[in-house]
PDB file of N, CA and C in Angstrom:
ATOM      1  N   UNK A   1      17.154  11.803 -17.790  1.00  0.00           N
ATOM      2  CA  UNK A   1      17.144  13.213 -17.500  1.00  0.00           C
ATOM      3  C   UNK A   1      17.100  13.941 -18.840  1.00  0.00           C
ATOM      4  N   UNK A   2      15.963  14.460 -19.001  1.00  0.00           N
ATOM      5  CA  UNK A   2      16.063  15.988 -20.240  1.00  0.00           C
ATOM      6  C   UNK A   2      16.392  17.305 -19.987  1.00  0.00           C
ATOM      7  N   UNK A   3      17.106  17.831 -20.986  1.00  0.00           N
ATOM      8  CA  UNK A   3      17.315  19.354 -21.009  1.00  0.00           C
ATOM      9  C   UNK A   3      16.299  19.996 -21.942  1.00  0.00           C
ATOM     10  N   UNK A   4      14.884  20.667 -21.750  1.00  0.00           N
ATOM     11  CA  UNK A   4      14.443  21.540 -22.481  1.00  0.00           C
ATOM     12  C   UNK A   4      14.354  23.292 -22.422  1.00  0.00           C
ATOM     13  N   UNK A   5      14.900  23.181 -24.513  1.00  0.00           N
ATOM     14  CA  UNK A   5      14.727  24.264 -24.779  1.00  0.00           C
ATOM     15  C   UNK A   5      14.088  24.463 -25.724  1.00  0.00           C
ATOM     16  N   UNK A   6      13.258  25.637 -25.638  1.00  0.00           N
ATOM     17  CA  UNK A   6      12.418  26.240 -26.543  1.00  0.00           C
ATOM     18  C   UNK A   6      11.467  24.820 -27.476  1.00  0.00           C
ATOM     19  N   UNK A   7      11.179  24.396 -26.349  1.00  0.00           N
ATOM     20  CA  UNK A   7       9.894  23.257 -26.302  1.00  0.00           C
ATOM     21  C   UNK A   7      10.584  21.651 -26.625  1.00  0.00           C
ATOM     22  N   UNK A   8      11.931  21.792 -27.349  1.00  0.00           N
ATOM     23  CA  UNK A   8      12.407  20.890 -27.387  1.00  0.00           C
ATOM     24  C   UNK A   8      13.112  19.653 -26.046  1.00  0.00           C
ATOM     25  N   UNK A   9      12.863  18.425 -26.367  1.00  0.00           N
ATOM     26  CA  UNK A   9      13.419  17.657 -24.915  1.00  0.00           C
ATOM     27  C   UNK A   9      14.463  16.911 -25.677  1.00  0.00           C
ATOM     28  N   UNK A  10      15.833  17.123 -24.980  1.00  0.00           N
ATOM     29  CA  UNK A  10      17.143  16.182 -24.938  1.00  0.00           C
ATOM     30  C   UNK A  10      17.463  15.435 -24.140  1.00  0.00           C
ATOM     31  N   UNK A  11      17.868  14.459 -24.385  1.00  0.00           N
ATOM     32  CA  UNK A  11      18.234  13.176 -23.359  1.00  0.00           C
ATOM     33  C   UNK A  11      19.487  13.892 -22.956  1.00  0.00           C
ATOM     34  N   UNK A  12      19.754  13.638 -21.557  1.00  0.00           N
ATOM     35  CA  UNK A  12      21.422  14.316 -21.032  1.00  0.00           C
ATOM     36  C   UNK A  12      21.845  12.675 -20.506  1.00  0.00           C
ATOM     37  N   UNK A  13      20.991  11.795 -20.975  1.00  0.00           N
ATOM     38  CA  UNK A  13      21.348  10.168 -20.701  1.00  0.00           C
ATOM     39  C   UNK A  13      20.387   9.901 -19.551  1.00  0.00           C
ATOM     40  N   UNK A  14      20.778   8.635 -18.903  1.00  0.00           N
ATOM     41  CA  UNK A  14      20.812   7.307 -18.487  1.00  0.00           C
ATOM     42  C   UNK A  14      20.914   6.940 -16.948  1.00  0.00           C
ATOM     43  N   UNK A  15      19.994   7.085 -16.153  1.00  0.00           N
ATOM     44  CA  UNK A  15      20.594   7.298 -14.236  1.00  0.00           C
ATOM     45  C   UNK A  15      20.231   5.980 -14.165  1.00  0.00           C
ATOM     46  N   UNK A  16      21.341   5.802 -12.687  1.00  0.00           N
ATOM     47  CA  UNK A  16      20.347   4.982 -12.007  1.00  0.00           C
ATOM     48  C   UNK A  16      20.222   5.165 -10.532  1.00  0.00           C
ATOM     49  N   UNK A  17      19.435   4.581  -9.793  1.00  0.00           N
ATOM     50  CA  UNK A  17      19.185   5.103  -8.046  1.00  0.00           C
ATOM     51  C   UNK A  17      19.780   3.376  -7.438  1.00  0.00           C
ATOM     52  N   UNK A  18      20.313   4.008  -6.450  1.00  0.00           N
ATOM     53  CA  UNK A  18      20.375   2.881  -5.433  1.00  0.00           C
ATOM     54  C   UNK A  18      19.338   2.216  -4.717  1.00  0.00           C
ATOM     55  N   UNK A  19      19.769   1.455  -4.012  1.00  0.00           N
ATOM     56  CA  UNK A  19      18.433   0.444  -3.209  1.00  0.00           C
ATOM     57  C   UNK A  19      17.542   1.593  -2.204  1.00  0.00           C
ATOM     58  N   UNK A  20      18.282   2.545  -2.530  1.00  0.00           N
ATOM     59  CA  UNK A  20      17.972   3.581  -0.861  1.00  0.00           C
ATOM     60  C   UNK A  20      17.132   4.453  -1.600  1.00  0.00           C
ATOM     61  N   UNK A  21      17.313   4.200  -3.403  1.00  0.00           N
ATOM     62  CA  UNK A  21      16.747   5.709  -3.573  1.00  0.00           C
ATOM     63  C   UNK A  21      17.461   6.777  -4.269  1.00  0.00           C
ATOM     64  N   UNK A  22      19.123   6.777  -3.807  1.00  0.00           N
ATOM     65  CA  UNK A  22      20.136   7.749  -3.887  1.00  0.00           C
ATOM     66  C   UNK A  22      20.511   7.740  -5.510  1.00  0.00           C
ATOM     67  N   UNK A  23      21.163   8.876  -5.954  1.00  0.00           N
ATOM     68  CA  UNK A  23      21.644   9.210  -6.905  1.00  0.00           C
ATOM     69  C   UNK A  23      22.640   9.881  -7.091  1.00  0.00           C
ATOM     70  N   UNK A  24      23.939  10.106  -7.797  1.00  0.00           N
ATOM     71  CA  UNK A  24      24.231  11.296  -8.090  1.00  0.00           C
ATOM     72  C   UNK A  24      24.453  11.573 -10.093  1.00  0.00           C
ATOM     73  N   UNK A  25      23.923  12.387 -10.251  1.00  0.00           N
ATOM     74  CA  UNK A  25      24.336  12.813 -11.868  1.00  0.00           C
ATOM     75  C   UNK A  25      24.950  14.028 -12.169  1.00  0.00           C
ATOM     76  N   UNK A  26      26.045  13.743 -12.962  1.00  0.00           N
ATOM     77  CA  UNK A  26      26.552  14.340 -13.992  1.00  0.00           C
ATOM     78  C   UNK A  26      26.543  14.421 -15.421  1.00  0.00           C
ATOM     79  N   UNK A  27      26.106  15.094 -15.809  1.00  0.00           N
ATOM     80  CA  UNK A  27      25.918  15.513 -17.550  1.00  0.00           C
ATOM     81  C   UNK A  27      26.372  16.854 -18.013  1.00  0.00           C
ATOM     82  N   UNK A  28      27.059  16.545 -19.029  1.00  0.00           N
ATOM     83  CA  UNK A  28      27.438  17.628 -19.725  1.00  0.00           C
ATOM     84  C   UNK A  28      26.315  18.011 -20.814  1.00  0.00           C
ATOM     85  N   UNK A  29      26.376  19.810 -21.170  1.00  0.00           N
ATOM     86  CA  UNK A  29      25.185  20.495 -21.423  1.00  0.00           C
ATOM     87  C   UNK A  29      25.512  20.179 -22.780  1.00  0.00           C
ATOM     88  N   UNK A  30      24.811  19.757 -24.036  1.00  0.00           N
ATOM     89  CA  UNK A  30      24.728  19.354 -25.032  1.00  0.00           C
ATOM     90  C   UNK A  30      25.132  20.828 -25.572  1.00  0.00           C
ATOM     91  N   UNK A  31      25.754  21.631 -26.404  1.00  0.00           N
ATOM     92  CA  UNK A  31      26.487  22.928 -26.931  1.00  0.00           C
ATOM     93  C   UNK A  31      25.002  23.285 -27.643  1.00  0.00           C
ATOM     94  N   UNK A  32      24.439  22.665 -28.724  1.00  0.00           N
ATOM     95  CA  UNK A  32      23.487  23.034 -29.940  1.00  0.00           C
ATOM     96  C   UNK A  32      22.240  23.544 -29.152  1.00  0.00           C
ATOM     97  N   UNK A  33      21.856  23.069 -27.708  1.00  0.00           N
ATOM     98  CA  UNK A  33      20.821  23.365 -27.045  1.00  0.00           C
ATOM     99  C   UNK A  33      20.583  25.118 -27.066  1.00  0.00           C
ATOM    100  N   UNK A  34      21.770  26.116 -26.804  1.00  0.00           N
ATOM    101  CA  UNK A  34      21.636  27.368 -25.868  1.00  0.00           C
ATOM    102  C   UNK A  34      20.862  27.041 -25.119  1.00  0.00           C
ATOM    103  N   UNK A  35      19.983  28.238 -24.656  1.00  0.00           N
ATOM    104  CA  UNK A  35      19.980  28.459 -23.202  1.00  0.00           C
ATOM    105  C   UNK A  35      18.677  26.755 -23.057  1.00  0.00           C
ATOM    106  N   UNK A  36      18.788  26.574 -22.189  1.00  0.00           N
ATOM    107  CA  UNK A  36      17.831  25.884 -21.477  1.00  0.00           C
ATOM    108  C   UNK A  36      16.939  26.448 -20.400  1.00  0.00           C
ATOM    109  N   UNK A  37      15.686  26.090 -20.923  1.00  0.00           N
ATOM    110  CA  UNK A  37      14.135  26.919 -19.933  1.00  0.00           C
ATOM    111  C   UNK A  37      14.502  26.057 -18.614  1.00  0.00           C
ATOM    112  N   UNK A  38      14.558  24.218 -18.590  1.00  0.00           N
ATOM    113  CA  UNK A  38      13.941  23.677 -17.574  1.00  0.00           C
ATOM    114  C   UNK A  38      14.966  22.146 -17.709  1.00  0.00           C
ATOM    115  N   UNK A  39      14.917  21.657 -16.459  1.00  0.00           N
ATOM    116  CA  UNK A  39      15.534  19.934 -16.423  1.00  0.00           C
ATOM    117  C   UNK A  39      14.305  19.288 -16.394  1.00  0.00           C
ATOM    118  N   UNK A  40      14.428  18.010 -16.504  1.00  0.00           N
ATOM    119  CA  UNK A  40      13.290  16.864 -15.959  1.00  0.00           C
ATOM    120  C   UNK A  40      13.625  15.777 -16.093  1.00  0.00           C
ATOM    121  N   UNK A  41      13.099  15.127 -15.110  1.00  0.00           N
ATOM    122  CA  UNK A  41      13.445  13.361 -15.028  1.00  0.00           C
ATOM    123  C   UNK A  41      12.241  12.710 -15.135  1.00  0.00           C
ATOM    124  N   UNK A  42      12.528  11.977 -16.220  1.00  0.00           N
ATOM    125  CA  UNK A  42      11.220  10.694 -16.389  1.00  0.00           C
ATOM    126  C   UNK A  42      11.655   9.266 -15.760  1.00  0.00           C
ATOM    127  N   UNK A  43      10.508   8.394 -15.611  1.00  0.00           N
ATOM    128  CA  UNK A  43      11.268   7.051 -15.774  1.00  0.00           C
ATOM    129  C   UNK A  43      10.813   6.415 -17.074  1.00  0.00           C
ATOM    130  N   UNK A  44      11.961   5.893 -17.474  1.00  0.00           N
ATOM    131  CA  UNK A  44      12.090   5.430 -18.465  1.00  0.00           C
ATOM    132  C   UNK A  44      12.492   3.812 -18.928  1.00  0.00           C
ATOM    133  N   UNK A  45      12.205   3.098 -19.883  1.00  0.00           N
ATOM    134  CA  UNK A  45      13.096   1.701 -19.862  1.00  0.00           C
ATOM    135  C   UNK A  45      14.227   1.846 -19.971  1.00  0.00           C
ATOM    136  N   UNK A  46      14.973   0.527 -19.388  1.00  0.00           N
ATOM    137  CA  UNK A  46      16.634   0.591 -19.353  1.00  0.00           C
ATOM    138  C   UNK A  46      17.094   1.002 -20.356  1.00  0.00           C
ATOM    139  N   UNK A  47      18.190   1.747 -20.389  1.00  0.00           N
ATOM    140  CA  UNK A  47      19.154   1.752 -21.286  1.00  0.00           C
ATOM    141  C   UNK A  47      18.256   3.391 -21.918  1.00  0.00           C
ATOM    142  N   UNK A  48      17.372   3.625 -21.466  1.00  0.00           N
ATOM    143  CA  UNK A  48      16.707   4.928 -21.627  1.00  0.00           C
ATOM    144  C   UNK A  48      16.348   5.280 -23.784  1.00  0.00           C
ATOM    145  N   UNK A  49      15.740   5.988 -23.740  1.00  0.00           N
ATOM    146  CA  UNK A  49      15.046   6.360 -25.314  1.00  0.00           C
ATOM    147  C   UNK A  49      15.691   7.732 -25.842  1.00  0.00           C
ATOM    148  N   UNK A  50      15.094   7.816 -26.891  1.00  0.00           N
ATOM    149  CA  UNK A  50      16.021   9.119 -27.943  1.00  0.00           C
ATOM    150  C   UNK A  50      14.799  10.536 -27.102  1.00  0.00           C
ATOM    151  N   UNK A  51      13.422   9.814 -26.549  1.00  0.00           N
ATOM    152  CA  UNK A  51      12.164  10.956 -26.613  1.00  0.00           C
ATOM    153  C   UNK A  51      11.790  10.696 -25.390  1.00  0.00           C
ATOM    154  N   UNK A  52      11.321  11.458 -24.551  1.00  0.00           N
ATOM    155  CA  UNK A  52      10.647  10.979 -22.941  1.00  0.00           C
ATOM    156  C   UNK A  52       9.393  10.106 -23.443  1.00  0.00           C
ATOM    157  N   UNK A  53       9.164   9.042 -22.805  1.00  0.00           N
ATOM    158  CA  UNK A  53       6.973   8.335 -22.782  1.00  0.00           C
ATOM    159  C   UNK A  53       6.500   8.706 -21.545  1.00  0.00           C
ATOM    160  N   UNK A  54       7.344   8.508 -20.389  1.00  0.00           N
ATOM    161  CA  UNK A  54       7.187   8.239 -19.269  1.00  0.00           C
ATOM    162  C   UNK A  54       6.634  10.054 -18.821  1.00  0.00           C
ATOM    163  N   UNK A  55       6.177   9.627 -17.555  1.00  0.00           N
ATOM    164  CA  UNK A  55       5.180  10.832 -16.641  1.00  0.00           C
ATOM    165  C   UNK A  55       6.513  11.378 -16.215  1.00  0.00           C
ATOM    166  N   UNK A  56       6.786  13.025 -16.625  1.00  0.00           N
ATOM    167  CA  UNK A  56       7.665  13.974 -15.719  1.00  0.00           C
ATOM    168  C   UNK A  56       8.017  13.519 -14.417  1.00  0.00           C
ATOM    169  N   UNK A  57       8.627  13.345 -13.721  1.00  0.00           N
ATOM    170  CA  UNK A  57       8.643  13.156 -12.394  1.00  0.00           C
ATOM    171  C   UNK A  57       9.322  14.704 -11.343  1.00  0.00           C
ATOM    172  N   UNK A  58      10.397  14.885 -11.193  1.00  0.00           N
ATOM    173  CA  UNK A  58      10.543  16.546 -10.634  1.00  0.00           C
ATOM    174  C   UNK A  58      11.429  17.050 -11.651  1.00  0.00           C
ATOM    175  N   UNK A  59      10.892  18.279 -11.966  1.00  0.00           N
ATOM    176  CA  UNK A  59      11.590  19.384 -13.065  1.00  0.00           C
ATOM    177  C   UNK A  59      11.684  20.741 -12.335  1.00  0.00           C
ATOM    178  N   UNK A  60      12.781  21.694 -12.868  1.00  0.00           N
ATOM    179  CA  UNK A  60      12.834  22.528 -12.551  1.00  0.00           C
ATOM    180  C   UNK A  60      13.586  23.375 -13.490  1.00  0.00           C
ATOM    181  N   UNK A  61      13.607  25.090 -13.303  1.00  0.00           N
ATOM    182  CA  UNK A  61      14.883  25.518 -13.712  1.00  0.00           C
ATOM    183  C   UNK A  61      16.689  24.757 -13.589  1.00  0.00           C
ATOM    184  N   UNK A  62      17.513  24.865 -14.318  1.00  0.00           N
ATOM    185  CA  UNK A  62      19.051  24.413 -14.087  1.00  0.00           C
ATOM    186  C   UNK A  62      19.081  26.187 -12.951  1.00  0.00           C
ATOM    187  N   UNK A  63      20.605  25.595 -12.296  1.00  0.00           N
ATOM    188  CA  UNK A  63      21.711  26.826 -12.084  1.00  0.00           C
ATOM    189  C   UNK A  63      21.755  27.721 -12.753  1.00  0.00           C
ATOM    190  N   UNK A  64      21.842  29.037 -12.555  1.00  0.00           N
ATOM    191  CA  UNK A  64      22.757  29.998 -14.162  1.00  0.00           C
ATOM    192  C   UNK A  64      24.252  29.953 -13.376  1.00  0.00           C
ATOM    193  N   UNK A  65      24.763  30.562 -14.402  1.00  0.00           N
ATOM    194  CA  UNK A  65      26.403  30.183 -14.868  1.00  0.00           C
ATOM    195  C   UNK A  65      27.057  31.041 -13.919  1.00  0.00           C
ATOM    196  N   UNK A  66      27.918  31.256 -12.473  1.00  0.00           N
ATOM    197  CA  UNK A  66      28.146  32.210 -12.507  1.00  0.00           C
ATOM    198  C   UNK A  66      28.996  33.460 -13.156  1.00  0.00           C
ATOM    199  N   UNK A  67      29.087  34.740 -13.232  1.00  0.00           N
ATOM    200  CA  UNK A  67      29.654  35.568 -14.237  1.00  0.00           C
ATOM    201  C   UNK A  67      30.783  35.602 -13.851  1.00  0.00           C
TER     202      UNK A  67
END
């Protein structure tokens, strides 16, 4: 999973899916980022990379914070 901002992509780490498919993730927002444009999940080799290779798979805006 990446957090990009302002064109930059961060690893937020390392998933994995069950036999079914299923997931759940938690990551904490890296501080140095500010705001973040967008999420995205690649697949990646185990143990996952410092840079995405792999094809986007679903991205979107995050939540905003509520006030």
């Amino acid at each position: 999973m990446w957090a990009i901002s302002a064109g930059k992509k961060v690893s937020m780490g390392p998933f994995a899916t069950t036999a079914d498919g299923d997931t759940v993730v938690q990551a904490a927002m890296p501080a140095l980022l500010g705001a973040v444009a967008a999420m995205a999940i690649t697949r990646e080799p185990s143990g996952g990379l410092r840079q995405p290779t792999g094809t986007i798979l679903p991205s979107g805006q995050p939540p905003k914070n509520p006030a």
